[in-house]
Protein backbone atom coordinates (compact mmCIF):
# COMPACT_ATOMS: atom_id res chain seq x y z
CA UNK A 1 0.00 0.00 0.00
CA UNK A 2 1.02 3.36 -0.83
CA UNK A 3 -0.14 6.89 0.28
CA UNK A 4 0.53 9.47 -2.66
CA UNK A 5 1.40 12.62 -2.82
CA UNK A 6 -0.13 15.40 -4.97
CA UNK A 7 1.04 18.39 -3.84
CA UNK A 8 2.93 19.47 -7.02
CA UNK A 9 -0.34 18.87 -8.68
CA UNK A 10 -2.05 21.93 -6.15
CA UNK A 11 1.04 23.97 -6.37
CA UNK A 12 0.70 24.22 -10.41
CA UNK A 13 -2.98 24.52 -9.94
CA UNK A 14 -2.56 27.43 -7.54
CA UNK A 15 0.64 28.97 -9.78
CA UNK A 16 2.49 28.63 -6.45
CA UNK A 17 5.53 28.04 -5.82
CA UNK A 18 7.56 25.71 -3.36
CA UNK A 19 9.19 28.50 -1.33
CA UNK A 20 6.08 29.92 -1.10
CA UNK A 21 4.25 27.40 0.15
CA UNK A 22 6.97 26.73 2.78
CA UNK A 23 6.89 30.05 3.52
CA UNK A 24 3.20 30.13 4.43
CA UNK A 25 3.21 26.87 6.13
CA UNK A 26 5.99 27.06 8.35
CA UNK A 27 8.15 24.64 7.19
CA UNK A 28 11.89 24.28 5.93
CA UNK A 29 12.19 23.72 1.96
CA UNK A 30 13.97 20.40 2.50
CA UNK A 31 10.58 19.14 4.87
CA UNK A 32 8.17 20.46 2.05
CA UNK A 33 10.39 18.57 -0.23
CA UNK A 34 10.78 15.49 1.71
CA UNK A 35 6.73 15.66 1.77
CA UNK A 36 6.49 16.09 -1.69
CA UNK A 37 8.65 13.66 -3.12
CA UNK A 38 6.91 10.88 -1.41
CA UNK A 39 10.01 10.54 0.99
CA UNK A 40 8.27 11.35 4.20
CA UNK A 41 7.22 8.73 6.47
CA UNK A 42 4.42 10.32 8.81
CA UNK A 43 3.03 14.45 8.80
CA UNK A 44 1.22 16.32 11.50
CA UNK A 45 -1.90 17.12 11.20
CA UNK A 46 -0.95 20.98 11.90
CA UNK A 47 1.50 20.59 9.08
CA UNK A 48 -1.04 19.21 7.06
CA UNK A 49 -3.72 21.98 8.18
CA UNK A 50 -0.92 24.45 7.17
CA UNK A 51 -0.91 22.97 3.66
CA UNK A 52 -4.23 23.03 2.99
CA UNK A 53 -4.94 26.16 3.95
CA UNK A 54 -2.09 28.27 1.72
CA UNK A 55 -3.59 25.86 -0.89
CA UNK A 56 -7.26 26.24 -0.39
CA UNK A 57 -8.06 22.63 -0.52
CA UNK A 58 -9.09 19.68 1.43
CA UNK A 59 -6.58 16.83 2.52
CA UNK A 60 -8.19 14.30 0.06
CA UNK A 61 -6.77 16.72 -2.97
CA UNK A 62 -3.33 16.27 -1.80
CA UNK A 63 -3.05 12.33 -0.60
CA UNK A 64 -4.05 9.51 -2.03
CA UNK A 65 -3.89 6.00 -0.96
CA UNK A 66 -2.96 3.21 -3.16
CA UNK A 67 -3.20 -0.65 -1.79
CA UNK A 68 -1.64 -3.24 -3.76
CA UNK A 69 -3.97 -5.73 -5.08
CA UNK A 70 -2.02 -9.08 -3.33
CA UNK A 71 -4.54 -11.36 -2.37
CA UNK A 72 -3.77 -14.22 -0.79
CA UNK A 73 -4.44 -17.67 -2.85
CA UNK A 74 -8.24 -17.69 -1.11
CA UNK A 75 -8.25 -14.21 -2.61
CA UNK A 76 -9.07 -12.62 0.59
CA UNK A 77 -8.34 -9.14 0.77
CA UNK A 78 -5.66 -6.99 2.82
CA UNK A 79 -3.74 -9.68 3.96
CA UNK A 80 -1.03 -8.96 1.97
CA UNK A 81 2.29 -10.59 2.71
CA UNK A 82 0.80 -12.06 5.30
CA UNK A 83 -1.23 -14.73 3.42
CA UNK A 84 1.58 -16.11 1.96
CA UNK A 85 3.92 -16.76 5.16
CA UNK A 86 3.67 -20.09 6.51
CA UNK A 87 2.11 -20.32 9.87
CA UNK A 88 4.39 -21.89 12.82
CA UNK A 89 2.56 -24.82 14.33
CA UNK A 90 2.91 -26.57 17.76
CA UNK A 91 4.06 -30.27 17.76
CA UNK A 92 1.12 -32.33 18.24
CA UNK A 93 3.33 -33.85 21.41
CA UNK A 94 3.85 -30.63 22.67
CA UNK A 95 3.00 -30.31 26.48
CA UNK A 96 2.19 -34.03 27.07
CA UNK A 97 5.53 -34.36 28.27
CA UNK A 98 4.45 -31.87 31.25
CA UNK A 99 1.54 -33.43 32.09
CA UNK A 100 2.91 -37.33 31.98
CA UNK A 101 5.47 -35.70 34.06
CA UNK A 102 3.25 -34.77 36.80
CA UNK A 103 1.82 -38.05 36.33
């Protein structure tokens, strides 16, 4: 799954400019880059807040997520990698020993 970033997409729409948009927001050139190069991992919601107001638009016009179609072989959904790991299962003798133990 992916979240995308649109930002460049509002800046041309707005005929605004990076610095600019730093400059409104609050935030260092190399964070707004970060951000809009897909690079950062996480964004606060008063950074985000910041963004869409200089841009006049709503969060959903500047992310998008993306999840990858990998089903699992029973096709169910958002499972993912997950699916396809094998599964660690207890001996079928495991914790008799215990109990014939305590006999």
């Amino acid at each position: 799954m992916a979240t995308i970033v649109h930002i460049d997409v509002m800046l041309a729409r707005r005929k605004m400019s990076v610095t600019e948009l730093a400059r409104r927001v609050g935030i260092t050139m190399a964070n707004l880059s970060i951000l809009k190069n897909g690079k950062a991992r996480a964004i606060r919601f008063s950074t985000l807040e910041g963004i869409c107001r200089a841009l006049d638009c709503q969060p959903g016009d500047i992310l998008e997520f993306k999840s990858d179609d990998t089903r699992s072989a029973a096709g169910s959904p958002g499972r993912g990698d997950l699916a396809s790991s094998p599964r660690r299962q207890r001996p079928k003798d495991a914790g008799t020993a215990v109990r014939s133990a305590r006999g």
